[in-house]
C-alpha atoms as a PDB file:
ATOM      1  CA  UNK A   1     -17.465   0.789 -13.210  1.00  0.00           C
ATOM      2  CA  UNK A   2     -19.746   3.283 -14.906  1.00  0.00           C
ATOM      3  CA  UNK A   3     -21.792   6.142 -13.795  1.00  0.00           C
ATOM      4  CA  UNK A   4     -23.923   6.608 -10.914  1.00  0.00           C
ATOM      5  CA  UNK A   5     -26.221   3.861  -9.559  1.00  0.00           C
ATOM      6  CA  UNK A   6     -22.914   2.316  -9.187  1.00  0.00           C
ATOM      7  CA  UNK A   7     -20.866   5.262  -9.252  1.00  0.00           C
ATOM      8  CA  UNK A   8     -18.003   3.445  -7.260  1.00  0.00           C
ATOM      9  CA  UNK A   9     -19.342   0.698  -7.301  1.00  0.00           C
ATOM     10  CA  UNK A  10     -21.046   1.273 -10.579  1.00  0.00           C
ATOM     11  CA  UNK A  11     -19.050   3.413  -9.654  1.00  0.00           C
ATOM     12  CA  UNK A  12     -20.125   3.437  -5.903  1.00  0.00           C
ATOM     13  CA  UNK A  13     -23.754   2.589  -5.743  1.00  0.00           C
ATOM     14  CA  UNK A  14     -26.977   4.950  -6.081  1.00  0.00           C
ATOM     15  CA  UNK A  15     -28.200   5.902  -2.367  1.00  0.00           C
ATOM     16  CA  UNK A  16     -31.549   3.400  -2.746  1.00  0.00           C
ATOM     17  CA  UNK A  17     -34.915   4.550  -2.114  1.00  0.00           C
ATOM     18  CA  UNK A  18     -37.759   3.714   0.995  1.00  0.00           C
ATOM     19  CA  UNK A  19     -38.639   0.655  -0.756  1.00  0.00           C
ATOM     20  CA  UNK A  20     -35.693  -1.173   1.003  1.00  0.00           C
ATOM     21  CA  UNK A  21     -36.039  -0.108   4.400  1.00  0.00           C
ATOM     22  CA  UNK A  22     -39.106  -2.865   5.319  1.00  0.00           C
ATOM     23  CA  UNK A  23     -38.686  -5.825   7.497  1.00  0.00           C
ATOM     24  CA  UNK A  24     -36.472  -8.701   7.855  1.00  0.00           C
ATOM     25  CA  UNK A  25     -36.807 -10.847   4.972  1.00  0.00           C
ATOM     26  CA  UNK A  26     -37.028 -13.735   7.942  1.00  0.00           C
ATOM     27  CA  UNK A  27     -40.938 -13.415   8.316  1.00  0.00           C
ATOM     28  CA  UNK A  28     -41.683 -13.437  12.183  1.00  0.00           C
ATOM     29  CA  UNK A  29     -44.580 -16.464  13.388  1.00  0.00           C
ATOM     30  CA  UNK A  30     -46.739 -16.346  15.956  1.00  0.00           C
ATOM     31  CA  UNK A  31     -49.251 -18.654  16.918  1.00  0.00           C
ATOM     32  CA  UNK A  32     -49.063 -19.749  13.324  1.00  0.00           C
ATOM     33  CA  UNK A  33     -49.711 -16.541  12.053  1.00  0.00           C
ATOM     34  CA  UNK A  34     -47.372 -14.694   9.142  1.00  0.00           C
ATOM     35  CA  UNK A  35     -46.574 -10.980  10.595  1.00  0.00           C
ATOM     36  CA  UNK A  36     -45.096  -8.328   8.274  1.00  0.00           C
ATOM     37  CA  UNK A  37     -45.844  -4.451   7.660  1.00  0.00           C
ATOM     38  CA  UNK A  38     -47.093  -3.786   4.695  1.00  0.00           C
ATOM     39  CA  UNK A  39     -47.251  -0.631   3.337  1.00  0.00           C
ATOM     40  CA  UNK A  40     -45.798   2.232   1.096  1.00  0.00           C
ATOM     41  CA  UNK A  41     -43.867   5.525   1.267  1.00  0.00           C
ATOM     42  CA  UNK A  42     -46.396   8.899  -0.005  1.00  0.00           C
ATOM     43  CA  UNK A  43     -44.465  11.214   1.935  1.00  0.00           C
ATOM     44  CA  UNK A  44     -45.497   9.147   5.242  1.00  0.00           C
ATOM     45  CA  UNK A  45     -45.578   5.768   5.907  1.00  0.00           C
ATOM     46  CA  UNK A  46     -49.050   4.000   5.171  1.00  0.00           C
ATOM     47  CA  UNK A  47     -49.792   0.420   4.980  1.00  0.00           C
ATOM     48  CA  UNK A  48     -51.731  -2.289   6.645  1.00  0.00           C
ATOM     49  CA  UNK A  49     -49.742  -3.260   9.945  1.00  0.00           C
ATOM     50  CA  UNK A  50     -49.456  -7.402  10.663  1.00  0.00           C
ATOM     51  CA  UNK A  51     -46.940  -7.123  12.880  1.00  0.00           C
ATOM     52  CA  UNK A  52     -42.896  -7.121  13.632  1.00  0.00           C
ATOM     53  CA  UNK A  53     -41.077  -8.372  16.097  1.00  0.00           C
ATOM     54  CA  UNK A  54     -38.440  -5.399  15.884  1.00  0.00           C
ATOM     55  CA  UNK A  55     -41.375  -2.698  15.358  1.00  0.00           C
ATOM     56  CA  UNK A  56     -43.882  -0.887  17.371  1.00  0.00           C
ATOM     57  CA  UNK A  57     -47.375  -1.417  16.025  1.00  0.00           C
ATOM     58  CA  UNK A  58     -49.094   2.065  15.498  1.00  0.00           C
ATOM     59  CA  UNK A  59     -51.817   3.053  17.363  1.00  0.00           C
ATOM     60  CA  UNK A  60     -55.567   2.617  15.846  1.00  0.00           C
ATOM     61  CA  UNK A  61     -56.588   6.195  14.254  1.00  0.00           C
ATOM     62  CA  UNK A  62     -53.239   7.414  13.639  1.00  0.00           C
ATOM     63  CA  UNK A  63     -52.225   7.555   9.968  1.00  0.00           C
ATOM     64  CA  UNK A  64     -49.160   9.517  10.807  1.00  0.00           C
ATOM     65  CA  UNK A  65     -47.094   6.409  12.327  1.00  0.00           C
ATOM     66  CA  UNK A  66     -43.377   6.860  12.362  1.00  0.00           C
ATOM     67  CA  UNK A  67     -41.879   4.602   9.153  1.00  0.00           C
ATOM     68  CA  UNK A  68     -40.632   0.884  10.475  1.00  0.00           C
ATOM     69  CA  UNK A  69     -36.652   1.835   9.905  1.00  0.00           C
ATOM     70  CA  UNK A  70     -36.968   4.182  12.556  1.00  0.00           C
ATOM     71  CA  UNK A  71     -37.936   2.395  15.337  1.00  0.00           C
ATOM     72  CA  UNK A  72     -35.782  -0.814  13.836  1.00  0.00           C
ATOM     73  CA  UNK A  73     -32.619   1.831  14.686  1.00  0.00           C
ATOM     74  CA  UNK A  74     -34.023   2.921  17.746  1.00  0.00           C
ATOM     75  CA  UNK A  75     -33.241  -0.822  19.006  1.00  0.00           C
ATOM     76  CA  UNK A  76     -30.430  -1.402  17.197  1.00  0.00           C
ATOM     77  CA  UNK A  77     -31.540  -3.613  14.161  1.00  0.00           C
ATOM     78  CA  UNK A  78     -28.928  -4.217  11.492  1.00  0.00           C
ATOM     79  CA  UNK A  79     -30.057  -3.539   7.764  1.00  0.00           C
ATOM     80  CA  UNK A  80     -30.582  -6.654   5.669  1.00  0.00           C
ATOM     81  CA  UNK A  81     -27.883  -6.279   2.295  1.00  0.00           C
ATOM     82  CA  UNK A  82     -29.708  -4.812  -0.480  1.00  0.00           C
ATOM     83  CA  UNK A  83     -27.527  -5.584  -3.561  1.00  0.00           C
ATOM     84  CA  UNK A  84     -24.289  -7.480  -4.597  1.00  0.00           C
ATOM     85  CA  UNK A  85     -21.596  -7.059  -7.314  1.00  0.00           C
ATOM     86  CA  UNK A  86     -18.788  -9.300  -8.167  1.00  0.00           C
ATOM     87  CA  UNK A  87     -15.245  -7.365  -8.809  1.00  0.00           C
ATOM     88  CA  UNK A  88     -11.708  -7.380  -8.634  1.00  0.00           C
ATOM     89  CA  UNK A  89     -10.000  -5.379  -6.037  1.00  0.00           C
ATOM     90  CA  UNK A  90      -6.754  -3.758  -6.795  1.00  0.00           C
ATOM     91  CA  UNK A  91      -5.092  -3.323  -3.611  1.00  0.00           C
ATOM     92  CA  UNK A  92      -2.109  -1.668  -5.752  1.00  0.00           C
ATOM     93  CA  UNK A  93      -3.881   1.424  -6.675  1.00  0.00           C
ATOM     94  CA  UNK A  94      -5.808   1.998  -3.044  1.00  0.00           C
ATOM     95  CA  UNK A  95      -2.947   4.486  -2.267  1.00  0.00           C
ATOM     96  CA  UNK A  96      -3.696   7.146  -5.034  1.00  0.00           C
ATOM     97  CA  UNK A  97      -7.335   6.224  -5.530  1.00  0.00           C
ATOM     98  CA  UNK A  98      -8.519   5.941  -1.804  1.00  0.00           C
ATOM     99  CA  UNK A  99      -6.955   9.272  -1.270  1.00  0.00           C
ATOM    100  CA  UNK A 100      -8.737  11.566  -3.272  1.00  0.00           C
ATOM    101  CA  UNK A 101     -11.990   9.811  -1.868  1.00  0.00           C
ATOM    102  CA  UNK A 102     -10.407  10.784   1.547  1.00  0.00           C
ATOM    103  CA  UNK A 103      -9.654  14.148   0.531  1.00  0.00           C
ATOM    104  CA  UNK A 104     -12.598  15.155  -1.341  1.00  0.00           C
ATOM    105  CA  UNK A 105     -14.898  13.078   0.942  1.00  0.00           C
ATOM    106  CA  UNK A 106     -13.621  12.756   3.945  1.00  0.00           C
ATOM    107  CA  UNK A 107     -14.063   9.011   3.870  1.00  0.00           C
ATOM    108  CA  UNK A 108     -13.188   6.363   1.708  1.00  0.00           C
ATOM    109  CA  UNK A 109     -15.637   5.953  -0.844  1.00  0.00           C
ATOM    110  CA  UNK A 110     -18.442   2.973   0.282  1.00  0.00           C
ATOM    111  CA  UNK A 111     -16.337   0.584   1.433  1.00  0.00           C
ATOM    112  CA  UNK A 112     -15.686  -0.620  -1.216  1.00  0.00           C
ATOM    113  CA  UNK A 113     -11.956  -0.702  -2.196  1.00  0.00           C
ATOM    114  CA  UNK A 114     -10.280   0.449  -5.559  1.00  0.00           C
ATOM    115  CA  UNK A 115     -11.646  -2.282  -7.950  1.00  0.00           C
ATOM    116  CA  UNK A 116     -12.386  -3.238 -11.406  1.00  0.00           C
ATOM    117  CA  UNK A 117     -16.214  -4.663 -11.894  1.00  0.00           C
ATOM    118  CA  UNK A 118     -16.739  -7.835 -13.100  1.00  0.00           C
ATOM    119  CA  UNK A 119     -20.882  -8.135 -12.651  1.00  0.00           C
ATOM    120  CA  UNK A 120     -23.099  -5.863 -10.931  1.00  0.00           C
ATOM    121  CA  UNK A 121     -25.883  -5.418 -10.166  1.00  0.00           C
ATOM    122  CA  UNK A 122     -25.926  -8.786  -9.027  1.00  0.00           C
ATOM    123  CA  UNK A 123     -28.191 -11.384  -7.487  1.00  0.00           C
ATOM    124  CA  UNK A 124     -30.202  -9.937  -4.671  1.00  0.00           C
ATOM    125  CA  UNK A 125     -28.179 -11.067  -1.405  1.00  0.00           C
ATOM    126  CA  UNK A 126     -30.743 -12.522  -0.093  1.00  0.00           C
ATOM    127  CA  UNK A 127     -30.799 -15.240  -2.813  1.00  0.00           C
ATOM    128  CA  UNK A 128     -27.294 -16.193  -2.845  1.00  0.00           C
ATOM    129  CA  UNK A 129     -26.573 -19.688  -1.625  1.00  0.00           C
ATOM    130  CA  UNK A 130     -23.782 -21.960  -1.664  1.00  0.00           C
ATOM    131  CA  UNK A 131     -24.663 -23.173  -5.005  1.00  0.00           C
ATOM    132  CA  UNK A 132     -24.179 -19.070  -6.205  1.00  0.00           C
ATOM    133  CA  UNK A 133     -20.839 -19.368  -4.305  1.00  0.00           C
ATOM    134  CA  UNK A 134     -20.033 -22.658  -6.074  1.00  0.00           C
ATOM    135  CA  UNK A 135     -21.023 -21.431  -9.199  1.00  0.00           C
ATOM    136  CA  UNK A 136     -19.024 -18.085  -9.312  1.00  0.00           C
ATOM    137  CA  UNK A 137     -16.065 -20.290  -8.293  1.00  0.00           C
ATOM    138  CA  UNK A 138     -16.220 -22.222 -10.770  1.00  0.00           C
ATOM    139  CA  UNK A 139     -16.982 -19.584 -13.271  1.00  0.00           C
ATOM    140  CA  UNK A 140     -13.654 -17.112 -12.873  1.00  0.00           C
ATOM    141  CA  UNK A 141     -11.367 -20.009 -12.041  1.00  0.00           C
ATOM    142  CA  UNK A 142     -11.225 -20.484 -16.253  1.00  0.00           C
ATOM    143  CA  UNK A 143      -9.648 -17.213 -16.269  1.00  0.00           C
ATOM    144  CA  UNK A 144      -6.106 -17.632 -14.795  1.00  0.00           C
ATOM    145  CA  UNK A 145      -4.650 -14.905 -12.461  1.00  0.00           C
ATOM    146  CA  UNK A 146      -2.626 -12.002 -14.290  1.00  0.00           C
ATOM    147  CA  UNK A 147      -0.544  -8.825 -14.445  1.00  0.00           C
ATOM    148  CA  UNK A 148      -1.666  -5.255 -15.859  1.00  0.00           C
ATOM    149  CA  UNK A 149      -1.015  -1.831 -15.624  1.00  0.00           C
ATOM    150  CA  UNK A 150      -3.108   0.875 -15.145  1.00  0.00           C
ATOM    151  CA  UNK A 151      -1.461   3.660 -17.454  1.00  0.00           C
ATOM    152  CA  UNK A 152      -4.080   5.978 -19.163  1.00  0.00           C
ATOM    153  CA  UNK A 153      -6.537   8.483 -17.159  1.00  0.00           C
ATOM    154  CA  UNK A 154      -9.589   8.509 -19.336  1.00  0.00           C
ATOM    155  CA  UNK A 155     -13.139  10.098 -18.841  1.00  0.00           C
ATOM    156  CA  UNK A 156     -16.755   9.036 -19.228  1.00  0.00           C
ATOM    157  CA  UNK A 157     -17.997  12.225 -20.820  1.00  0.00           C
ATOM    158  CA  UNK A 158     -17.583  14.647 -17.441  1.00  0.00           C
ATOM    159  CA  UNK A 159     -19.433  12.086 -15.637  1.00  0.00           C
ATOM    160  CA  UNK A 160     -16.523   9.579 -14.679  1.00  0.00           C
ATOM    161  CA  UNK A 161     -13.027   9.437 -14.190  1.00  0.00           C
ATOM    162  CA  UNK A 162     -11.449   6.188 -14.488  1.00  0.00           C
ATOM    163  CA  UNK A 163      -8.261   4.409 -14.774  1.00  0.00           C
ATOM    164  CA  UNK A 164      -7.564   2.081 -18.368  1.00  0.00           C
ATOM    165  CA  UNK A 165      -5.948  -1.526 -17.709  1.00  0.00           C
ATOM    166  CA  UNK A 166      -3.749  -3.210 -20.227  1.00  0.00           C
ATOM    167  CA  UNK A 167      -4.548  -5.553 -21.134  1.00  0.00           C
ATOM    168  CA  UNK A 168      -8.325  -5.558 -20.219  1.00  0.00           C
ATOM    169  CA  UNK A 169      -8.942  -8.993 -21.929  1.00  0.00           C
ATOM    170  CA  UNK A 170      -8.793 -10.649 -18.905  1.00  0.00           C
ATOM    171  CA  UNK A 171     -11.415  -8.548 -16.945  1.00  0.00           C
ATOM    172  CA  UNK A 172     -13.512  -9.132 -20.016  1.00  0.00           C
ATOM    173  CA  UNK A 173     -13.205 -12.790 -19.793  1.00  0.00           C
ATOM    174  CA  UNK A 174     -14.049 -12.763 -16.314  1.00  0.00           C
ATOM    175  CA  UNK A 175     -17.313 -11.151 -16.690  1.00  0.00           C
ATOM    176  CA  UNK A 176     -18.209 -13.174 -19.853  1.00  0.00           C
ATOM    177  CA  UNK A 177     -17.178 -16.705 -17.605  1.00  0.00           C
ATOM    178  CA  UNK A 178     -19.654 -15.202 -14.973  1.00  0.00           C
ATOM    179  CA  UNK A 179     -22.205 -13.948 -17.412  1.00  0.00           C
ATOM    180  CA  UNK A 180     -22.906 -17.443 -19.063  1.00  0.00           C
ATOM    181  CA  UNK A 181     -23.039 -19.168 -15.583  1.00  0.00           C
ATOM    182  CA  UNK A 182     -26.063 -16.177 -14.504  1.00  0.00           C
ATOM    183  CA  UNK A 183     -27.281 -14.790 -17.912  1.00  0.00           C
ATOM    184  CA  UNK A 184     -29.837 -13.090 -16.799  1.00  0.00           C
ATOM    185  CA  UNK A 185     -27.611 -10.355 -15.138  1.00  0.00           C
ATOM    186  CA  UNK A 186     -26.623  -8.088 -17.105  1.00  0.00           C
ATOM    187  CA  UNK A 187     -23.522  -5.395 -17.040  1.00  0.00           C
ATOM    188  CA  UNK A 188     -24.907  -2.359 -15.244  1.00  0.00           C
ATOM    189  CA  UNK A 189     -28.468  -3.872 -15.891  1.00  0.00           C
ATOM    190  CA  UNK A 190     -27.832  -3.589 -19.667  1.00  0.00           C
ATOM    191  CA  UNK A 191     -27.875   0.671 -19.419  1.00  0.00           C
ATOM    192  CA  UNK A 192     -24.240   1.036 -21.082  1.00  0.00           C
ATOM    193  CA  UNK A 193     -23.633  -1.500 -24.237  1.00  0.00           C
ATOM    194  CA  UNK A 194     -19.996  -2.135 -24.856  1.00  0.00           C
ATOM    195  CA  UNK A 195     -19.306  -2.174 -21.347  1.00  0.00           C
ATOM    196  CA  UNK A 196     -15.595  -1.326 -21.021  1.00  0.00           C
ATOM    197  CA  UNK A 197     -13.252  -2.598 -18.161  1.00  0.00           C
ATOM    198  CA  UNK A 198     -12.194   0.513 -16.067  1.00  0.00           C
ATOM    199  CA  UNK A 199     -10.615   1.475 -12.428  1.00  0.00           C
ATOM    200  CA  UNK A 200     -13.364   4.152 -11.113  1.00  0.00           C
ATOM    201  CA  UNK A 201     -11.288   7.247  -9.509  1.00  0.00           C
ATOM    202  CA  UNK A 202     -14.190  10.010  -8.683  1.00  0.00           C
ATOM    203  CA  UNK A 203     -17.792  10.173 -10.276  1.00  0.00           C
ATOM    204  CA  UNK A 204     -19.820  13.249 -10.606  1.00  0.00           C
ATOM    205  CA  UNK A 205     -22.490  11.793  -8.814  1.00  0.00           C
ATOM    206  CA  UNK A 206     -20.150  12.867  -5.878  1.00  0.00           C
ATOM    207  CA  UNK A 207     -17.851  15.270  -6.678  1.00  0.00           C
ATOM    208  CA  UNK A 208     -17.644  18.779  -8.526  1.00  0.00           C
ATOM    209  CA  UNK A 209     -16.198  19.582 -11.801  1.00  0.00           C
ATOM    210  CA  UNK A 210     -13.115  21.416 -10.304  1.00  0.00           C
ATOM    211  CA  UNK A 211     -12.724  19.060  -7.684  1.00  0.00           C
ATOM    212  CA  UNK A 212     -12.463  15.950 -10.345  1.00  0.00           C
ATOM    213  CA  UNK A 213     -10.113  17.611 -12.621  1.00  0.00           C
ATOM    214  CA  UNK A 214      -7.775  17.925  -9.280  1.00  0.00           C
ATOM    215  CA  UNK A 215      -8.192  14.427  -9.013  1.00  0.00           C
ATOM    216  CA  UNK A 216      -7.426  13.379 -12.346  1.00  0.00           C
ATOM    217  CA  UNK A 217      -4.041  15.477 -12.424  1.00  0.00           C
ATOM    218  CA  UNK A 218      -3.299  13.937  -8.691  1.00  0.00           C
ATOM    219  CA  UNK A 219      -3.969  10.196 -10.040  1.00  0.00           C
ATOM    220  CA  UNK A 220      -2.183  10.885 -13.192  1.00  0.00           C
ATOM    221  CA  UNK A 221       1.004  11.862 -11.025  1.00  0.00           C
ATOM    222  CA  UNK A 222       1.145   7.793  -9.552  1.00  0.00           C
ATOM    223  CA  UNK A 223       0.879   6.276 -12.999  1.00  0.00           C
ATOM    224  CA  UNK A 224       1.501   3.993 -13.961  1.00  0.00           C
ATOM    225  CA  UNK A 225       0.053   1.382 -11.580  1.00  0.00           C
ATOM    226  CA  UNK A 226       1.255  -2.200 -11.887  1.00  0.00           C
ATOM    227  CA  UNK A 227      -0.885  -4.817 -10.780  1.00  0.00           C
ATOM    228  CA  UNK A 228      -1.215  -8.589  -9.984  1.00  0.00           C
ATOM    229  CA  UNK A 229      -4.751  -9.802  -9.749  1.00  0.00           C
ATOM    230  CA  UNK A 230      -5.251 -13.162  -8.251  1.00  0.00           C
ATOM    231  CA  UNK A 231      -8.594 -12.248  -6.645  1.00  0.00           C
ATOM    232  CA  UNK A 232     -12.035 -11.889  -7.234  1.00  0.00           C
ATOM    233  CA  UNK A 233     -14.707 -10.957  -4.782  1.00  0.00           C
ATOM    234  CA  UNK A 234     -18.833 -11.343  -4.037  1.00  0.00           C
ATOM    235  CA  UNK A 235     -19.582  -8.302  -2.420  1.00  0.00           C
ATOM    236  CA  UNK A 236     -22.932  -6.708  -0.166  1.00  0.00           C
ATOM    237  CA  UNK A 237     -24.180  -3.835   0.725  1.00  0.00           C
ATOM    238  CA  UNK A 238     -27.470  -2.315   2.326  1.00  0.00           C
ATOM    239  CA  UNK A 239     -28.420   1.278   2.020  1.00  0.00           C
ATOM    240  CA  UNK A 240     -26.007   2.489   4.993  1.00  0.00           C
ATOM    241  CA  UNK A 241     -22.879   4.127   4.088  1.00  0.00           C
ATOM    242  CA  UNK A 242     -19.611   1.929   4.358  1.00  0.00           C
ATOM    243  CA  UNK A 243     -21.635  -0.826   4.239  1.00  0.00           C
ATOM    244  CA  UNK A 244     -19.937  -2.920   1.271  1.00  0.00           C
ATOM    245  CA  UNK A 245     -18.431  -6.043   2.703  1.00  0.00           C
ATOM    246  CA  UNK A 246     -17.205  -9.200   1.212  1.00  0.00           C
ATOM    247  CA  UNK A 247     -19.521 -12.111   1.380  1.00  0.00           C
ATOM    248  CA  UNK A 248     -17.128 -14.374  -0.728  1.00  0.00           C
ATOM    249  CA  UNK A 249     -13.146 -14.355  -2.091  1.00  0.00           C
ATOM    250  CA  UNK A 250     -12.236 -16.360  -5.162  1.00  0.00           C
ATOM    251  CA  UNK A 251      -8.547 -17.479  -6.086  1.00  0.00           C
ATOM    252  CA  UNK A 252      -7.644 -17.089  -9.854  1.00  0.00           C
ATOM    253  CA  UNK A 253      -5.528 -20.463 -10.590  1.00  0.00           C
ATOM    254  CA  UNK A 254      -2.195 -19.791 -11.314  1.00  0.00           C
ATOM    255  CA  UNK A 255      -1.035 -19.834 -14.980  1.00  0.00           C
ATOM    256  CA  UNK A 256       1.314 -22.301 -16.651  1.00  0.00           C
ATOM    257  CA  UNK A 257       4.345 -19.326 -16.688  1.00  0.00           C
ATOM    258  CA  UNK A 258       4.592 -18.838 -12.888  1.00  0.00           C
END
């Protein structure tokens, strides 16, 4: 992917703003009555209160109340997904890409796993539907599953370091079958023109200068990577850290050779 508001997932995803933490999209009723917060972040938390069932309502006077989220942890709320990106994983490189994540990070990356973008940002995951789910089906099974091998190291200025496949036709294919089925979603929201195929290794969005070069040499030392993709994925995520998980799994069909 490219560089940071999906820094590994564009490649890994830009930490999102206040905006997203409001209430469940599922408006709460009662007595026939729509009940929401609504209100904006200027430093505080202020906003006309309607009501949550998950939230304490402030008290009258006090323009100081605590923002939503925090009482929505307090009882143990889970965070509605906030975004969605179609990709390919490559379980074949996990081994030397997960690692430096580990290393440098202590964790591995967002949850996300080592993976090739086909579409993000996608459709808001509150949107998708079965038909979505039918429609990206039916959209990557014209590209037939593959091999390629992850070779090169290559750079994004100093902002990215990524892995090359060969051949990347078939990645491009993928996102151009998905693109006509949802054109109004563009690669990376349209930011980087000639959007390139790529394997995301470390982004300077979270890691030093130093500490990438390290992780370029380390990578470089596994290559090359072979790979069979058969897979593609519709994945979610809220705001939380680890929080990418698969909503969907595609099978590529098999081509006429196997």
């Amino acid at each position: 992917m490219s560089t940071s508001a999906g820094t590994q997932l564009a490649s890994l995803v830009t930490v999102l703003g206040p905006s997203v933490l409001g209430p469940s999209p599922q408006p709460y009723r009662q007595s026939g009555r729509r009940r929401e917060w609504r209100g904006e972040w200027r430093g505080e938390w202020r906003g006309e209160w309607r009501g949550c069932p998950h939230y304490a309502r402030p008290q009258r006077g006090n323009a100081r109340s605590s923002p939503p989220i925090r009482h929505a942890l307090r009882v143990g709320c889970t965070p509605e997904p906030t975004e969605s990106a179609i990709i390919v994983p490559i379980p074949e490189a996990e081994p030397a890409v997960g690692r430096q994540w580990r290393r440098l990070s202590g964790k591995a990356g967002w949850g996300v796993p080592a993976h090739v973008t086909v579409l993000y940002p996608f459709i808001p995951p509150a949107r998708i539907g079965p038909d979505t789910v039918e429609a990206i089906q039916a959209a990557v099974r014209t590209v037939p599953a593959f091999h390629c091998v992850f070779a090169r190291i290559r750079w994004f200025d100093h902002d990215v370091v990524w892995l090359e496949p060969d051949p990347d036709a078939p990645f491009r294919a993928l996102t151009q079958a998905v693109r006509c089925r949802f054109p109004s979603y563009l690669p990376y929201g349209g930011r980087h023109p000639g959007t390139v195929p790529h394997l995301t290794v470390c982004a300077a969005s979270s890691f030093d200068p130093a500490s990438m070069r390290r992780a370029a040499a380390d990578v470089a030392d596994e290559l090359p990577i072979r790979a069979s993709v058969e897979r593609v994925r519709l994945v979610v995520e809220t705001d939380a850290p680890g929080s990418w998980r698969t909503r969907a799994e595609f099978t590529l069909p098999e081509p006429p050779a196997w």
